[in-house]
PDB file of N, CA and C in Angstrom:
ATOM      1  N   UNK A   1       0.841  -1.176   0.000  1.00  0.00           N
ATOM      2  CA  UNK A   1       0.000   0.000   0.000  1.00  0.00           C
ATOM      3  C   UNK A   1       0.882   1.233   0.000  1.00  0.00           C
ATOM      4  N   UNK A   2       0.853   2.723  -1.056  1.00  0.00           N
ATOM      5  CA  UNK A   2       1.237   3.749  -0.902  1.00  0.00           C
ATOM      6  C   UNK A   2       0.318   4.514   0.067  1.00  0.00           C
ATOM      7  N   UNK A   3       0.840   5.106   0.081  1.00  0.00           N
ATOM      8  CA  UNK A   3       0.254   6.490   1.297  1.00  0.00           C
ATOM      9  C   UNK A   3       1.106   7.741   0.918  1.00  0.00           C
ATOM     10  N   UNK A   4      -0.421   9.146   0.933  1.00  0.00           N
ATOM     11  CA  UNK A   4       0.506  10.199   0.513  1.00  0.00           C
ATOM     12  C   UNK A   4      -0.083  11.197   1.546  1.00  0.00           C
ATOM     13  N   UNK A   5       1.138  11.512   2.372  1.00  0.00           N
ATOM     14  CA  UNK A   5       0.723  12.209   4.046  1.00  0.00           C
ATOM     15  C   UNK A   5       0.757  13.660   3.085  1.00  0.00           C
ATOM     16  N   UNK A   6      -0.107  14.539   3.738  1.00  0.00           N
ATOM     17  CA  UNK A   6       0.475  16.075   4.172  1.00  0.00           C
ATOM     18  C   UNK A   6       0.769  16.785   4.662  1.00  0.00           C
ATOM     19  N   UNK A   7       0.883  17.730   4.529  1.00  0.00           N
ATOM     20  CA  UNK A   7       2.154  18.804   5.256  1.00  0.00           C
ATOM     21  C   UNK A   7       1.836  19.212   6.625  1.00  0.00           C
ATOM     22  N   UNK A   8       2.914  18.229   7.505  1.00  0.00           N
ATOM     23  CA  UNK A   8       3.352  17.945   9.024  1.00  0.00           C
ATOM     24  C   UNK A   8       2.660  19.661   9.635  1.00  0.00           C
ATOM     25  N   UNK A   9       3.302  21.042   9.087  1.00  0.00           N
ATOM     26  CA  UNK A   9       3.257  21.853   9.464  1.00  0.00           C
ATOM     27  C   UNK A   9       1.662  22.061   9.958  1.00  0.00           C
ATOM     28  N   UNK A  10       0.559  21.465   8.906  1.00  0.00           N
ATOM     29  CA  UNK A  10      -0.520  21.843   9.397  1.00  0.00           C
ATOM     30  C   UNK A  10      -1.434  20.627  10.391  1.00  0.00           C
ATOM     31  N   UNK A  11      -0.617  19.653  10.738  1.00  0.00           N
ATOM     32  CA  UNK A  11      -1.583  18.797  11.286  1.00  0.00           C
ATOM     33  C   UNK A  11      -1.457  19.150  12.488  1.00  0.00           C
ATOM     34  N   UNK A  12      -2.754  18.476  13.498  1.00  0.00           N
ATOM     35  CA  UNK A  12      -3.269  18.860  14.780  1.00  0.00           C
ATOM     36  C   UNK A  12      -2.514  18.550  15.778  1.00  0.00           C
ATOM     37  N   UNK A  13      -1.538  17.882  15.688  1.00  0.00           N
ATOM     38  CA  UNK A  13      -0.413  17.666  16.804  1.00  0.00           C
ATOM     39  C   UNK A  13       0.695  18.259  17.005  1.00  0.00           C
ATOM     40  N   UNK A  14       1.357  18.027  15.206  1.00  0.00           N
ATOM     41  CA  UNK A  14       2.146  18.565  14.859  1.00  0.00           C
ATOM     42  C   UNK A  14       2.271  20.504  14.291  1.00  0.00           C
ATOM     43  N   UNK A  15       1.412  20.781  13.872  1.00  0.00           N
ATOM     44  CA  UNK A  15       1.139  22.078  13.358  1.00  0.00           C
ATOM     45  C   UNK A  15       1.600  23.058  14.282  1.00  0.00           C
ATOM     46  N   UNK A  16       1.702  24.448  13.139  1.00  0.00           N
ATOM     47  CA  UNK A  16       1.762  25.633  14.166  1.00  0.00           C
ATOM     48  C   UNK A  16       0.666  26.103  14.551  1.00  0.00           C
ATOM     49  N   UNK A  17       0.273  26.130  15.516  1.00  0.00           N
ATOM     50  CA  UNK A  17      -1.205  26.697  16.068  1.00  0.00           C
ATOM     51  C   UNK A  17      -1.127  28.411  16.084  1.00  0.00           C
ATOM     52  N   UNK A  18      -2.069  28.813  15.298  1.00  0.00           N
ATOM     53  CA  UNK A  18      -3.060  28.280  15.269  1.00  0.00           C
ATOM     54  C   UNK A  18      -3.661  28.332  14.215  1.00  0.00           C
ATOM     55  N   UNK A  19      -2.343  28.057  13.065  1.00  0.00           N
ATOM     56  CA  UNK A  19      -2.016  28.236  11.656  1.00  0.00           C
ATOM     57  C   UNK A  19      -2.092  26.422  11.366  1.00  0.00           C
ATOM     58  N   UNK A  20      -3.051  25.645  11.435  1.00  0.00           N
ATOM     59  CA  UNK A  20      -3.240  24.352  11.227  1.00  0.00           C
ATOM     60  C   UNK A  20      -4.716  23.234  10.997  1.00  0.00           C
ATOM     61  N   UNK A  21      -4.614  22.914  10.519  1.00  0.00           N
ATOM     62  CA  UNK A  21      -5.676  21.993  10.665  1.00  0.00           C
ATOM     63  C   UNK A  21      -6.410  21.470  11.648  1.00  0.00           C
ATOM     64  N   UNK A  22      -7.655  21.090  11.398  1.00  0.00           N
ATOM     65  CA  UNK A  22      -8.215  20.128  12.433  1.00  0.00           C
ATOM     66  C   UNK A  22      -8.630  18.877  12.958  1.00  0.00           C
ATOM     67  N   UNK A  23      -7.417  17.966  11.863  1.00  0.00           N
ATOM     68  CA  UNK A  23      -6.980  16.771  11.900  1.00  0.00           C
ATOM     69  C   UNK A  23      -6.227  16.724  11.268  1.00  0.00           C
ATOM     70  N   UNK A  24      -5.880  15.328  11.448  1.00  0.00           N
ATOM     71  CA  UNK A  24      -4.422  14.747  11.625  1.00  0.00           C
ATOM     72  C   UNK A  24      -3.879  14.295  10.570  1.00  0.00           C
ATOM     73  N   UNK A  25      -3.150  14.843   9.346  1.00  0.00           N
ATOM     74  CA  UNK A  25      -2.691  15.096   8.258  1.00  0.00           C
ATOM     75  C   UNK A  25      -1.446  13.730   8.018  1.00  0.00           C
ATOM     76  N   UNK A  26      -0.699  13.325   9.252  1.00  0.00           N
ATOM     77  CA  UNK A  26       0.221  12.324   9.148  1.00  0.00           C
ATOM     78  C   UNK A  26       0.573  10.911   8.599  1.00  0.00           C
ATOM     79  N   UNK A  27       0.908  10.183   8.825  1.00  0.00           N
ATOM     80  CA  UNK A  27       0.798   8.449   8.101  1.00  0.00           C
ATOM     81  C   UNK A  27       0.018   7.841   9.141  1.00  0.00           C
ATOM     82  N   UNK A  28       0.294   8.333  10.363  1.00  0.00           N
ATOM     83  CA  UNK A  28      -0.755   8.204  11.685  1.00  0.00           C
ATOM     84  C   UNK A  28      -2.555   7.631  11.074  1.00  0.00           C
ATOM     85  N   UNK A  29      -2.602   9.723  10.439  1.00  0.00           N
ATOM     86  CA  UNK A  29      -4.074   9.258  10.460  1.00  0.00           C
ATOM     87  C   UNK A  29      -4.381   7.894   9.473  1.00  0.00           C
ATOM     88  N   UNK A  30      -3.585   7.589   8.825  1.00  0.00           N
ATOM     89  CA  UNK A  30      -3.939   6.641   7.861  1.00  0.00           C
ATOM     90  C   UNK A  30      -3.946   4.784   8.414  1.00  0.00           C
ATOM     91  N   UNK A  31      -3.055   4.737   9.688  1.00  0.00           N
ATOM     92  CA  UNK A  31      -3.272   3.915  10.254  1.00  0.00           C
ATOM     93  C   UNK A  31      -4.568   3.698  11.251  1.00  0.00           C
ATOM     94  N   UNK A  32      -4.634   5.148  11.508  1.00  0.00           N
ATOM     95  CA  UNK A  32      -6.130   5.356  12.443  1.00  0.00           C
ATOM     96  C   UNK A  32      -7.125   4.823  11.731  1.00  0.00           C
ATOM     97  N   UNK A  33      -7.659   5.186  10.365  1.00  0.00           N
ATOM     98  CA  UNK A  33      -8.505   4.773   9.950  1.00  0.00           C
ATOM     99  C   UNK A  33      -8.930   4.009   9.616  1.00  0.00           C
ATOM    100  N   UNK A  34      -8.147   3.157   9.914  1.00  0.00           N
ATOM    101  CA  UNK A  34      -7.913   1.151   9.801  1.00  0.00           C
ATOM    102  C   UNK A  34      -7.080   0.480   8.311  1.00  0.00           C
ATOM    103  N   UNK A  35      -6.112   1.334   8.011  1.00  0.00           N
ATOM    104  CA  UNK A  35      -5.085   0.503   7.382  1.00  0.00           C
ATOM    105  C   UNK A  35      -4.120  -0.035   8.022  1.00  0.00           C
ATOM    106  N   UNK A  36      -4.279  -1.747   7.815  1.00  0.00           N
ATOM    107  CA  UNK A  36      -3.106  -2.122   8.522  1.00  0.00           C
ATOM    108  C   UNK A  36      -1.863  -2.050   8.551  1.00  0.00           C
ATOM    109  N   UNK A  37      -0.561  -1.574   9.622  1.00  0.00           N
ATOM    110  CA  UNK A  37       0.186  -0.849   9.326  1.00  0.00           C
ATOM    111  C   UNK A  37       1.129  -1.617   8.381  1.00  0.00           C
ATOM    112  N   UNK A  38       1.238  -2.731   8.547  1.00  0.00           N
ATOM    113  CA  UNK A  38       2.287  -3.601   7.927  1.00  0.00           C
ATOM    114  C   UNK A  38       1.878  -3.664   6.437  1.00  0.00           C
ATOM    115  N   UNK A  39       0.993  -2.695   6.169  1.00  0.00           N
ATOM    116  CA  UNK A  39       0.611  -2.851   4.508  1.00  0.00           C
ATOM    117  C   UNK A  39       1.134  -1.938   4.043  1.00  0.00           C
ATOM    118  N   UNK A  40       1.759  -0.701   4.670  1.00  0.00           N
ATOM    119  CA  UNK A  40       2.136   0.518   4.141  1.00  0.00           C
ATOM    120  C   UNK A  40       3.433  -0.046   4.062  1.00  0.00           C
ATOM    121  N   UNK A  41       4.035  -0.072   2.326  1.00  0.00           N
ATOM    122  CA  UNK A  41       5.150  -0.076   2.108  1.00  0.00           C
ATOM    123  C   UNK A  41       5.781   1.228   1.428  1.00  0.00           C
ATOM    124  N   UNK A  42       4.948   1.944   1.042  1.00  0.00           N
ATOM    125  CA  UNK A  42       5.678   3.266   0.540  1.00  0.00           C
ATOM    126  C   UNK A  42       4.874   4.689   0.888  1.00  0.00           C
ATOM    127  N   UNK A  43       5.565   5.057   1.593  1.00  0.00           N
ATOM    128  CA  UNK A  43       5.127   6.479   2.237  1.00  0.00           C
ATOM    129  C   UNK A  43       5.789   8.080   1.581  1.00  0.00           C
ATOM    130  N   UNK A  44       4.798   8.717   0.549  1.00  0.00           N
ATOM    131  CA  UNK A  44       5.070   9.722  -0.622  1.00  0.00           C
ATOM    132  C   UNK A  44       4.345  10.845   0.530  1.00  0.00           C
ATOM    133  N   UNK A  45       5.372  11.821   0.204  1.00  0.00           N
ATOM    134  CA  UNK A  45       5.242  13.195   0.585  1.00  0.00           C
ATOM    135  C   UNK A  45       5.224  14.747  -0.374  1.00  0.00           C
ATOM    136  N   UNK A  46       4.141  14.747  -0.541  1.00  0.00           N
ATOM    137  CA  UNK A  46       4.581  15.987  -1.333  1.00  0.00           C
ATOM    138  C   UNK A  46       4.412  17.539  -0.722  1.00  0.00           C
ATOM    139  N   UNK A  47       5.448  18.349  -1.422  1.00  0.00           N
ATOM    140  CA  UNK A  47       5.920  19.655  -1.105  1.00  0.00           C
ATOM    141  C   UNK A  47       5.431  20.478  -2.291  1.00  0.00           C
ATOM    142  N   UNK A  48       5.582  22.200  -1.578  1.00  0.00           N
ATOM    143  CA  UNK A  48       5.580  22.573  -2.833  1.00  0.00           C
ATOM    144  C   UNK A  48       6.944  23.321  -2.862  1.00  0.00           C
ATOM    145  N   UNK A  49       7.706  24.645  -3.397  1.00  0.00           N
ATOM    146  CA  UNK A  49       9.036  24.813  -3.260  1.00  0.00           C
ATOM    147  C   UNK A  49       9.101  26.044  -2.854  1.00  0.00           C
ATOM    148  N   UNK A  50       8.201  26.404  -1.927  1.00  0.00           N
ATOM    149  CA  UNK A  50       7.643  27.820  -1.085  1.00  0.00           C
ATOM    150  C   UNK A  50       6.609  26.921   0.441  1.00  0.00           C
ATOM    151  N   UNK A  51       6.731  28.005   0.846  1.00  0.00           N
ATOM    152  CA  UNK A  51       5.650  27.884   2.657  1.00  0.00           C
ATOM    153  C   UNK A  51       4.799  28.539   1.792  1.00  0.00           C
ATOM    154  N   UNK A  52       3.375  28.074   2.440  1.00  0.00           N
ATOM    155  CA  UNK A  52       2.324  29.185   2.242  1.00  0.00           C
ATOM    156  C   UNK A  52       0.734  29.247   3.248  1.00  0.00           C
ATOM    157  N   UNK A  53       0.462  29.991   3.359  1.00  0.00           N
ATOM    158  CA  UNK A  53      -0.816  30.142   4.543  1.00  0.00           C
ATOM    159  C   UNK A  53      -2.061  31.091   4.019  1.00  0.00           C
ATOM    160  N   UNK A  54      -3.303  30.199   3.957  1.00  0.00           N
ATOM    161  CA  UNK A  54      -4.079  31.532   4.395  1.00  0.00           C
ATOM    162  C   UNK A  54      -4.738  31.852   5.853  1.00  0.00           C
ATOM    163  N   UNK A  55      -3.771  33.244   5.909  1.00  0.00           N
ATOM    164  CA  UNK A  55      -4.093  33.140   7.016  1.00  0.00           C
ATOM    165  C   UNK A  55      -3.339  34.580   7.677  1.00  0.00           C
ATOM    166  N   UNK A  56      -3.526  35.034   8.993  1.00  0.00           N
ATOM    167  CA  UNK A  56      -2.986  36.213   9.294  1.00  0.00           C
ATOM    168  C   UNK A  56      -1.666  35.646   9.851  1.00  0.00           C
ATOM    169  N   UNK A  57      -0.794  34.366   9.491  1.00  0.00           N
ATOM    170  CA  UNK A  57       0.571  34.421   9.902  1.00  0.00           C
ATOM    171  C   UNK A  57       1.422  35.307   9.756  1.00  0.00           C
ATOM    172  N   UNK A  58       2.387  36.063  10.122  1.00  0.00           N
ATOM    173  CA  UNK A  58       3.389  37.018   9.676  1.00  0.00           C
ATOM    174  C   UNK A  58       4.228  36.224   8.545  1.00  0.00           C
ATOM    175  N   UNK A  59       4.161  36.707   7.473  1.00  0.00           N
ATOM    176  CA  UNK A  59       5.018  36.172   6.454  1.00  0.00           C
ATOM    177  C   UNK A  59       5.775  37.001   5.906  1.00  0.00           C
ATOM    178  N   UNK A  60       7.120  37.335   5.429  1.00  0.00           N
ATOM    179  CA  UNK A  60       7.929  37.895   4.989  1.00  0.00           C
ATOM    180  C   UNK A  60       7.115  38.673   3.910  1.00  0.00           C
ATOM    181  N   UNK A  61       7.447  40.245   3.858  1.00  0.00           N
ATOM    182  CA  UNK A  61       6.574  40.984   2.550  1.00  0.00           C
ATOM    183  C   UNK A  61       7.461  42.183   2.250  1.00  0.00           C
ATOM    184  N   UNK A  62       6.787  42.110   0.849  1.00  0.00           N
ATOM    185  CA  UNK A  62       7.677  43.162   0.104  1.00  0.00           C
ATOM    186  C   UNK A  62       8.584  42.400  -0.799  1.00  0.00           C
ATOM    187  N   UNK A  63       8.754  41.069  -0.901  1.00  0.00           N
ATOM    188  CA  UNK A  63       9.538  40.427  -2.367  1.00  0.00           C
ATOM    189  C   UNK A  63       8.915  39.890  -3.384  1.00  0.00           C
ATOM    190  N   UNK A  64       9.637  40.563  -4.600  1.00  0.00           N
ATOM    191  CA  UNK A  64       8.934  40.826  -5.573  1.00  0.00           C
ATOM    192  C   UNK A  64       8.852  39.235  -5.911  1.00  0.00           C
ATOM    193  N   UNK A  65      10.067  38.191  -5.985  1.00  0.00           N
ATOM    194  CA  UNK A  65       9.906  36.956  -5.603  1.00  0.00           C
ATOM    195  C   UNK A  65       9.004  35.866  -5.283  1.00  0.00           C
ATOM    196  N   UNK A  66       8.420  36.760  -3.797  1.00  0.00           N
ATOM    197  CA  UNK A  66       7.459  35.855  -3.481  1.00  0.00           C
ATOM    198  C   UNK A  66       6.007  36.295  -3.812  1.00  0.00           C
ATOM    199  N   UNK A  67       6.169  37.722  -4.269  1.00  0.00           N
ATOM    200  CA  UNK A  67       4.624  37.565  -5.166  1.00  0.00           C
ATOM    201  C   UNK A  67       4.379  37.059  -6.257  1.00  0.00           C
ATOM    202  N   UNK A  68       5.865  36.628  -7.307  1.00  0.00           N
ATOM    203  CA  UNK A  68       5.516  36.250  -7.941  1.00  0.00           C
ATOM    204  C   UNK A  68       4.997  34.433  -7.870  1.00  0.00           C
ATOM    205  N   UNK A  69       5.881  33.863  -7.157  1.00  0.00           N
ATOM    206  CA  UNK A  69       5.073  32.350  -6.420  1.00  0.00           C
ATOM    207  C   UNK A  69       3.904  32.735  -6.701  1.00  0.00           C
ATOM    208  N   UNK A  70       3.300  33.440  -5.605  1.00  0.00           N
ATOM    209  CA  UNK A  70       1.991  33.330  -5.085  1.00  0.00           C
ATOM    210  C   UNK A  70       1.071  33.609  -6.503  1.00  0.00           C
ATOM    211  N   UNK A  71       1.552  34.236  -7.220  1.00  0.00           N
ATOM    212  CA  UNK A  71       0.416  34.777  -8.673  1.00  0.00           C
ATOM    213  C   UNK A  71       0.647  33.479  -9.725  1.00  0.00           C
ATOM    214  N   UNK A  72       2.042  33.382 -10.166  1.00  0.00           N
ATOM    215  CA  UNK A  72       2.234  32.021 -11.021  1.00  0.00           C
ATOM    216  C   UNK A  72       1.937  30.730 -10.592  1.00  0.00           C
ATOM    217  N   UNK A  73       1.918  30.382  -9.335  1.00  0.00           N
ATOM    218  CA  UNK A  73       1.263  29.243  -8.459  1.00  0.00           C
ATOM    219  C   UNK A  73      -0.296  29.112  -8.292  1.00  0.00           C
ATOM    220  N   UNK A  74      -0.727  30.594  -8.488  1.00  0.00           N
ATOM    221  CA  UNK A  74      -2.496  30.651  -8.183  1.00  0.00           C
ATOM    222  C   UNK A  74      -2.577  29.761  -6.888  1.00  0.00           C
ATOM    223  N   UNK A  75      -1.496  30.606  -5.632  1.00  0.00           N
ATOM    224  CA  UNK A  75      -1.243  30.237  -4.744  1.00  0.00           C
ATOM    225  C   UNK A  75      -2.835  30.702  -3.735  1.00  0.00           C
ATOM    226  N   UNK A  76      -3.915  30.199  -3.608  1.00  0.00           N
ATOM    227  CA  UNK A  76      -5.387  31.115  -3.384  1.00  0.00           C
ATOM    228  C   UNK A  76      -5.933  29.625  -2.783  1.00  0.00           C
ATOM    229  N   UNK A  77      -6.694  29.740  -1.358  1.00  0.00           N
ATOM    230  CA  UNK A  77      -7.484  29.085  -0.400  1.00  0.00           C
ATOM    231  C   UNK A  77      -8.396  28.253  -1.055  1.00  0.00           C
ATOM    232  N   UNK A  78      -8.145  26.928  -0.538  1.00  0.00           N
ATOM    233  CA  UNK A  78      -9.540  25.956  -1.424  1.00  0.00           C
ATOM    234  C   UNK A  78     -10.804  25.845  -1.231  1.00  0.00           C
ATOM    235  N   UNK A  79     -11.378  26.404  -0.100  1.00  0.00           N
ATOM    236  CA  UNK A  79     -12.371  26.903   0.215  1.00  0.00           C
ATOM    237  C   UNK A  79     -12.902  28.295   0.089  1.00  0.00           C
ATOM    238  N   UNK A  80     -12.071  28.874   0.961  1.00  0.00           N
ATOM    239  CA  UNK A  80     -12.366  30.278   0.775  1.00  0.00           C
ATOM    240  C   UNK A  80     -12.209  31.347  -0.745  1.00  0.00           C
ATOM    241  N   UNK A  81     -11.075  30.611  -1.635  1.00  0.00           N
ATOM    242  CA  UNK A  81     -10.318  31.503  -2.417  1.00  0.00           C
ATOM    243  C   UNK A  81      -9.130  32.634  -2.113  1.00  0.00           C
ATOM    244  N   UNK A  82      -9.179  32.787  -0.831  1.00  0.00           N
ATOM    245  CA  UNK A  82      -8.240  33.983  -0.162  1.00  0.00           C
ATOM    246  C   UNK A  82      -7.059  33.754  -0.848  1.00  0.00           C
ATOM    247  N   UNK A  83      -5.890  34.798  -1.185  1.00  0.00           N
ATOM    248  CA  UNK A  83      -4.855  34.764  -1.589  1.00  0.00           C
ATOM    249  C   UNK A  83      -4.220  33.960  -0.633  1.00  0.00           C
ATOM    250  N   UNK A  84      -2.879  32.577  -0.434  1.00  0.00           N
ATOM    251  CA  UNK A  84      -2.269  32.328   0.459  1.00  0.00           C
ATOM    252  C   UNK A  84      -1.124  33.330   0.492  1.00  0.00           C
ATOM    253  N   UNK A  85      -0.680  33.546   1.839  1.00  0.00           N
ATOM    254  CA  UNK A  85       0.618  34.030   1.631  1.00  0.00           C
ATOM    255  C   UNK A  85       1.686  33.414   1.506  1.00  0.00           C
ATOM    256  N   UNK A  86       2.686  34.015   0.909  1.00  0.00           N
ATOM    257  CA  UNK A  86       3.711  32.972   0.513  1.00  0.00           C
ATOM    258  C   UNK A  86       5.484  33.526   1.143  1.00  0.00           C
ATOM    259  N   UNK A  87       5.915  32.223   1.913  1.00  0.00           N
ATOM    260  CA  UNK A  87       7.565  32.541   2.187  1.00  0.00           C
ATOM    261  C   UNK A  87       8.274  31.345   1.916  1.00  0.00           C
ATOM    262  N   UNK A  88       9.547  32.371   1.951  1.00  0.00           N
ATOM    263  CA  UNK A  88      10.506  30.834   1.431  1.00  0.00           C
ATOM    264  C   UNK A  88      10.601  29.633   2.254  1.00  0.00           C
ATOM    265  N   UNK A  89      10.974  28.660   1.110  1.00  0.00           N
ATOM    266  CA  UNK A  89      10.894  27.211   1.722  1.00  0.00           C
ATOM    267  C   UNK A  89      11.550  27.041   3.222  1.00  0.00           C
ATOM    268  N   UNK A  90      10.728  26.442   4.061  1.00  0.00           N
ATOM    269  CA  UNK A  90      11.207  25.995   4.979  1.00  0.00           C
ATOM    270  C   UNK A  90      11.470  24.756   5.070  1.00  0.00           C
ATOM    271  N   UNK A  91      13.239  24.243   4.582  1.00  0.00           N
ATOM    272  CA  UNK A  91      13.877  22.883   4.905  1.00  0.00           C
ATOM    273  C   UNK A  91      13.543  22.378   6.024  1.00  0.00           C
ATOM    274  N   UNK A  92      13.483  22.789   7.730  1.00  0.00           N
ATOM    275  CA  UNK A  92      14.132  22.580   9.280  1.00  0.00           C
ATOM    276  C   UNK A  92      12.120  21.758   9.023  1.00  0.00           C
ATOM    277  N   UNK A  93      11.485  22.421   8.162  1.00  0.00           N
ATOM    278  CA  UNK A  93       9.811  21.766   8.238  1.00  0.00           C
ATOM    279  C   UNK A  93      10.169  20.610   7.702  1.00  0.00           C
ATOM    280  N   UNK A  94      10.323  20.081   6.176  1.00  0.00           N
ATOM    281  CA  UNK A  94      10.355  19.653   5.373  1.00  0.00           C
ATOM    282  C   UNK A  94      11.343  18.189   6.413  1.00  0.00           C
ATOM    283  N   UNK A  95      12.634  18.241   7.127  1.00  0.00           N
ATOM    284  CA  UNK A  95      13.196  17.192   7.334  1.00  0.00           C
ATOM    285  C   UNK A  95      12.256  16.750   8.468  1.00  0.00           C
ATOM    286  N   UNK A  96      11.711  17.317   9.165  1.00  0.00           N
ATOM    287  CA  UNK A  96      10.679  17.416  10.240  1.00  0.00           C
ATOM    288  C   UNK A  96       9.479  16.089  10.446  1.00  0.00           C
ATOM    289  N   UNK A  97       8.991  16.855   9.142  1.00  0.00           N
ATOM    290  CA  UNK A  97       7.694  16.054   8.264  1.00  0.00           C
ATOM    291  C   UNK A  97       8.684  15.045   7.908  1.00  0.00           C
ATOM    292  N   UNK A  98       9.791  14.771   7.073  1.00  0.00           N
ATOM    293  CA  UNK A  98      10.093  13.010   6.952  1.00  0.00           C
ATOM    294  C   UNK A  98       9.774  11.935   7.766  1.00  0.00           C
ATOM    295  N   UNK A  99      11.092  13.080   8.992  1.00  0.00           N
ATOM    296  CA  UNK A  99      11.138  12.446   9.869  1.00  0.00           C
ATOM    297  C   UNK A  99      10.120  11.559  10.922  1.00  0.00           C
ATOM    298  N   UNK A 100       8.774  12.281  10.593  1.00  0.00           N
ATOM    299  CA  UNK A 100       7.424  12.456  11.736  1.00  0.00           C
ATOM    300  C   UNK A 100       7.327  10.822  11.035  1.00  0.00           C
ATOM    301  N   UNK A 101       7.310  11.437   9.479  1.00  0.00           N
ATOM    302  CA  UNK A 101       6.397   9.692   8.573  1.00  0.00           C
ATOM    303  C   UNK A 101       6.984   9.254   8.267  1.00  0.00           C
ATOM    304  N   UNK A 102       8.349   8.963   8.799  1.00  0.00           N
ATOM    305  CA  UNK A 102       8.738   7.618   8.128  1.00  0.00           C
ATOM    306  C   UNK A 102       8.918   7.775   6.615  1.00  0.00           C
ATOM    307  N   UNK A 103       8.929   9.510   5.714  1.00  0.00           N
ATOM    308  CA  UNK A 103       8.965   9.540   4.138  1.00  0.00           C
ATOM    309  C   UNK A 103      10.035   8.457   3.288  1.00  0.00           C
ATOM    310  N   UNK A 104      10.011   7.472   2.317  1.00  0.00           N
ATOM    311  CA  UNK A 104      10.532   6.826   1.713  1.00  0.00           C
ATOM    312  C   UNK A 104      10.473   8.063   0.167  1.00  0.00           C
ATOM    313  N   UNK A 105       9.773   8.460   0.204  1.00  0.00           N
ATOM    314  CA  UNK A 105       9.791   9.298  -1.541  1.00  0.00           C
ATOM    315  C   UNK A 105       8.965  10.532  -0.969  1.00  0.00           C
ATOM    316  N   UNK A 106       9.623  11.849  -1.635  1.00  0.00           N
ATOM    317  CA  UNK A 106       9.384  13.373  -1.772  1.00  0.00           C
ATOM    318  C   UNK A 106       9.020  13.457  -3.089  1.00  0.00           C
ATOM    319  N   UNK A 107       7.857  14.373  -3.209  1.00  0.00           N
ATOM    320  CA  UNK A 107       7.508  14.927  -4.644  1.00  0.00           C
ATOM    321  C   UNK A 107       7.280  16.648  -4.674  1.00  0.00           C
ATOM    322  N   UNK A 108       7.980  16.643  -5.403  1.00  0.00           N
ATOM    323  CA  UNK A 108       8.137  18.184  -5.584  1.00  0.00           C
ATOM    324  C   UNK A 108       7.130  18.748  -6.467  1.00  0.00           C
ATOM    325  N   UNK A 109       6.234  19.499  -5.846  1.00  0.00           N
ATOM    326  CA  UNK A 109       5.023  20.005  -6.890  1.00  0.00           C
ATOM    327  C   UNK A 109       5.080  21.681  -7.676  1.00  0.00           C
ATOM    328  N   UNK A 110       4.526  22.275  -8.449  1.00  0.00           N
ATOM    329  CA  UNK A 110       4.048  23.783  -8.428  1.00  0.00           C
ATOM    330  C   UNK A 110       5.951  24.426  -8.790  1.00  0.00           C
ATOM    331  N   UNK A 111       6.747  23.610  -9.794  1.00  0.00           N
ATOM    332  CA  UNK A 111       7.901  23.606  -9.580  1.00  0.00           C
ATOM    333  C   UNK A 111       8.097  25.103 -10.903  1.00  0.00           C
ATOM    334  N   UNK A 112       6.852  24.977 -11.368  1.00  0.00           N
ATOM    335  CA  UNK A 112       6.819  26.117 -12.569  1.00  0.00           C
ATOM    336  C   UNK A 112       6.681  27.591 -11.900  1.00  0.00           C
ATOM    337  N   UNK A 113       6.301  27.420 -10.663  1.00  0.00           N
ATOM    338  CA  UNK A 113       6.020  29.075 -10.388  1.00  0.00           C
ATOM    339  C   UNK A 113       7.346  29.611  -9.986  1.00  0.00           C
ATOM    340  N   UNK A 114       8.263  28.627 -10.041  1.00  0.00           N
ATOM    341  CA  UNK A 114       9.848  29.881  -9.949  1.00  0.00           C
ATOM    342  C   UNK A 114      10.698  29.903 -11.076  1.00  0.00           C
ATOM    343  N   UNK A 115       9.962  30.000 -11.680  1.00  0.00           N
ATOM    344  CA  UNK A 115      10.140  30.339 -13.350  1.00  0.00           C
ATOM    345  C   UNK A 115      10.084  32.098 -13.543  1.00  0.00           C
ATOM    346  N   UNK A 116      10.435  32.823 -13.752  1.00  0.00           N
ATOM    347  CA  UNK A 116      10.464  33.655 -14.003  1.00  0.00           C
ATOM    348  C   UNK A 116       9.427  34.235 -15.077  1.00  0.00           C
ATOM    349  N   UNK A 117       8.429  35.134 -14.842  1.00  0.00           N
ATOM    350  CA  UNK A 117       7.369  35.400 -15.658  1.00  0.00           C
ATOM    351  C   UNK A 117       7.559  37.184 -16.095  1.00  0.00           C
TER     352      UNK A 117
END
């Protein structure tokens, strides 16, 4: 069985509060929900190659950089639509989240918005 966790930063244990979800985003929840664990042989993580929030977090502003992410990414809330805000990648998250799940494979997504437009 694959399994594809998401991002450690927003789950309910792990997250920054009170910039997070309201469940449990990890390989955890996937055992919670009754997959047996010894079936998970490959655990996929995907990233994108920026942080981003909607939300009133303090995020770095004023780079022309990271507005452009946020516009070439159609970096914008899946519910709400709100613009997310966007800062640079945080690695110290990223080894974090491996570490939490056990990651065997990283996928790098949204790799076009630092493309220069």
């Amino acid at each position: 069985m694959k399994v594809v966790t998401a991002d450690v930063a927003v789950d309910l244990q792990y997250g920054d509060y009170p910039y997070m979800s309201s469940s449990n985003c990890i390989i955890a929840a996937a055992v919670n929900t009754g997959a047996p664990p010894q079936s998970v042989r490959e655990i996929v993580e995907p990233s994108k190659p920026c942080t981003t929030y909607t939300g009133s977090e303090a995020f770095p502003s004023g780079h022309p950089e990271l507005d452009m992410i946020q516009r070439v990414g159609n970096e914008s809330g899946a519910t709400t639509g709100r613009p997310r805000q966007c800062s640079w990648l945080d690695l110290t998250t990223l080894v974090k989240a491996a570490n939490i799940d056990g990651v065997t494979n990283k996928i790098l997504s949204k790799l076009d918005a630092l493309r220069a437009r």
